[in-house]
C-alpha atoms as a PDB file:
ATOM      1  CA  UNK A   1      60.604  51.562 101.294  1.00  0.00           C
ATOM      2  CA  UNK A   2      62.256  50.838 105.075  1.00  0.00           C
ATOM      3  CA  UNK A   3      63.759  47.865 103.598  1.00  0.00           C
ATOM      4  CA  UNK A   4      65.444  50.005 101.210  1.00  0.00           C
ATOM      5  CA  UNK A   5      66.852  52.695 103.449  1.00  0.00           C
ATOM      6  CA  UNK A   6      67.732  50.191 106.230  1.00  0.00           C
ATOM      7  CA  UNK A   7      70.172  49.067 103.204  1.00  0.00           C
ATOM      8  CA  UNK A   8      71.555  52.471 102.788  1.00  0.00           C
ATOM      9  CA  UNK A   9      71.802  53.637 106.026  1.00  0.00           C
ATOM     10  CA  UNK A  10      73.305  50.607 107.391  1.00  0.00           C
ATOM     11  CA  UNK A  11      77.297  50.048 106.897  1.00  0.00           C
ATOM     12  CA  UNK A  12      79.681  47.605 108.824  1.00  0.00           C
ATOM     13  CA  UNK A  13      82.869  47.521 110.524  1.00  0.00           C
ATOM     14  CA  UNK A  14      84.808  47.594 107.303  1.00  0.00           C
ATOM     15  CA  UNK A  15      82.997  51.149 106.203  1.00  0.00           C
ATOM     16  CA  UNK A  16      84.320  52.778 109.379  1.00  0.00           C
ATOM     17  CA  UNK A  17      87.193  55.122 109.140  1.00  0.00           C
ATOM     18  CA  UNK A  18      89.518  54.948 112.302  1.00  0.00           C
ATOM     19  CA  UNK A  19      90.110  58.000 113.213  1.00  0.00           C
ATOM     20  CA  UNK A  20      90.638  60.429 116.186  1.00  0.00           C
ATOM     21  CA  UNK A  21      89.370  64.505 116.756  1.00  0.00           C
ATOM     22  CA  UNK A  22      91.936  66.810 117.729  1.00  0.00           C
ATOM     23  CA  UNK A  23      92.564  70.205 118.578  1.00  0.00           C
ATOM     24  CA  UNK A  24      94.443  72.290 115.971  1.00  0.00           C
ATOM     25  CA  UNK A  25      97.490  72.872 118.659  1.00  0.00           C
ATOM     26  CA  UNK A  26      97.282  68.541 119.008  1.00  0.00           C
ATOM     27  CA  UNK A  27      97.820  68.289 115.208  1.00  0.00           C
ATOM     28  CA  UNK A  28     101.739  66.775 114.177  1.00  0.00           C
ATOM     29  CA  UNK A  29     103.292  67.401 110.648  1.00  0.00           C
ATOM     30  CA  UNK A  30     102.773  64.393 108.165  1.00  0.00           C
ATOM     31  CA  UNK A  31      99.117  63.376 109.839  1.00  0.00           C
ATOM     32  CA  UNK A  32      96.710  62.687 107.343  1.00  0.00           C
ATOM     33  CA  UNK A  33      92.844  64.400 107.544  1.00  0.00           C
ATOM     34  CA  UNK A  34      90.356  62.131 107.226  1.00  0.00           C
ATOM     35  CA  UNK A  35      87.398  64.455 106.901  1.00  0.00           C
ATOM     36  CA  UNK A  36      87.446  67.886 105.384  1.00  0.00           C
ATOM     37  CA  UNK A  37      88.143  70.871 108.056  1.00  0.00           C
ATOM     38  CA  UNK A  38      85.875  73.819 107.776  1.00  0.00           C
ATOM     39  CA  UNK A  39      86.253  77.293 109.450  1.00  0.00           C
ATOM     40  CA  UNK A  40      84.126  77.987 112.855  1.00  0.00           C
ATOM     41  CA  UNK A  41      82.109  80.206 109.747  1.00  0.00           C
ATOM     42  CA  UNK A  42      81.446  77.275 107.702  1.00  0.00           C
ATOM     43  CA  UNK A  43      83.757  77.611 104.520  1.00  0.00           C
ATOM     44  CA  UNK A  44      85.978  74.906 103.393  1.00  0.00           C
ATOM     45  CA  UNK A  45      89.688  75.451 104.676  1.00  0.00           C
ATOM     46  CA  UNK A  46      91.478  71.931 103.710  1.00  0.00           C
ATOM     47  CA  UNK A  47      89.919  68.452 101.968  1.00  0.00           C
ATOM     48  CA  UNK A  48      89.765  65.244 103.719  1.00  0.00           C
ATOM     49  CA  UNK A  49      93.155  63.302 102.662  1.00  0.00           C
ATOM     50  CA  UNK A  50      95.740  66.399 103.095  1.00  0.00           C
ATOM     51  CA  UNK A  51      98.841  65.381 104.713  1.00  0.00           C
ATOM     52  CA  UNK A  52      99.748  68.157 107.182  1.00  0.00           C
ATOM     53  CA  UNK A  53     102.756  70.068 106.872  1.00  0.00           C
ATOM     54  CA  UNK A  54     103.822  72.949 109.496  1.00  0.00           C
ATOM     55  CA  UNK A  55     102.557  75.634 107.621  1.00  0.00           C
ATOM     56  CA  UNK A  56      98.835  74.330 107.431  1.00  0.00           C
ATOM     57  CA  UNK A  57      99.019  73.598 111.452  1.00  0.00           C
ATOM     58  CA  UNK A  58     100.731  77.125 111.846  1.00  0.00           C
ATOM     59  CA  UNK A  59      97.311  78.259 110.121  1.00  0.00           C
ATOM     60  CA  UNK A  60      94.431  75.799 111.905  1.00  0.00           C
ATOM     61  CA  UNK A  61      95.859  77.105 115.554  1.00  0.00           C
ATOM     62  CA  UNK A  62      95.691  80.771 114.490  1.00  0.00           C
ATOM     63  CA  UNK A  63      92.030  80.234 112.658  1.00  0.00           C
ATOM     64  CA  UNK A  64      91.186  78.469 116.155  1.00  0.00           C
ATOM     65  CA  UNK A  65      93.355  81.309 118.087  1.00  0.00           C
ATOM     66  CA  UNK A  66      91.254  84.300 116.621  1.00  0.00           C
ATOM     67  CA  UNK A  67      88.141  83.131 116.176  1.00  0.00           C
ATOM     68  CA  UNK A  68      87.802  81.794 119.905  1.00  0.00           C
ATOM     69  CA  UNK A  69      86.114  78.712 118.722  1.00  0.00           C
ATOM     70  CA  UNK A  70      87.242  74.791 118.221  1.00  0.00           C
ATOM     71  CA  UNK A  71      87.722  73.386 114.756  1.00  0.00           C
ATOM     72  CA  UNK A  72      86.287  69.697 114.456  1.00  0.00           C
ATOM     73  CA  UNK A  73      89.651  68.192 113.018  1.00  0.00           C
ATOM     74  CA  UNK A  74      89.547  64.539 112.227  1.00  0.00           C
ATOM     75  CA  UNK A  75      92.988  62.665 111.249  1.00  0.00           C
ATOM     76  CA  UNK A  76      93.593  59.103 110.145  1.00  0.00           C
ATOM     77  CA  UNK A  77      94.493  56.916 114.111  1.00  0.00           C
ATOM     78  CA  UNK A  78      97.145  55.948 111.885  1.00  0.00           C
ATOM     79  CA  UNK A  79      98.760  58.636 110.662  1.00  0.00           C
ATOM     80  CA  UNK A  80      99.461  59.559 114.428  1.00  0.00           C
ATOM     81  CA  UNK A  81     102.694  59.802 115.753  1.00  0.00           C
ATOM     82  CA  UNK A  82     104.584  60.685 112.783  1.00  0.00           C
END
């Protein structure tokens, strides 16, 4: 039985995702999101793999704004600098 979830809990350096956190004011149009971004109350605002435009960025930093609380945003290292 640990044999078998020492095989499914272990993953090398070709399973990880590069990717950075960043604050919803740090985000740039045309970055991709490499996990999915939840509200500081736990429902689902955007899926992992949306490219961000202005409007959605507009949104995150007011969400993050009003509720007073940081957003865990992850985006693709290379989608940065777009």
């Amino acid at each position: 039985m640990i044999d078998r979830l020492e095989q499914l809990l272990s993953f090398d350096d070709a399973d990880q995702i590069d990717e950075i956190r960043v604050t919803a004011g740090h985000l740039q149009e045309g970055m991709l999101l490499s996990r999915d971004v939840t509200h500081p109350d736990g429902f689902l605002l955007l899926s992992k793999s949306t490219v961000l435009m202005r409007r959605l960025i507009d949104q995150l930093v007011t969400v993050e704004r009003d509720s007073g609380r940081r957003m865990e945003i992850y985006v693709l290292r290379e989608s940065v600098g777009h």
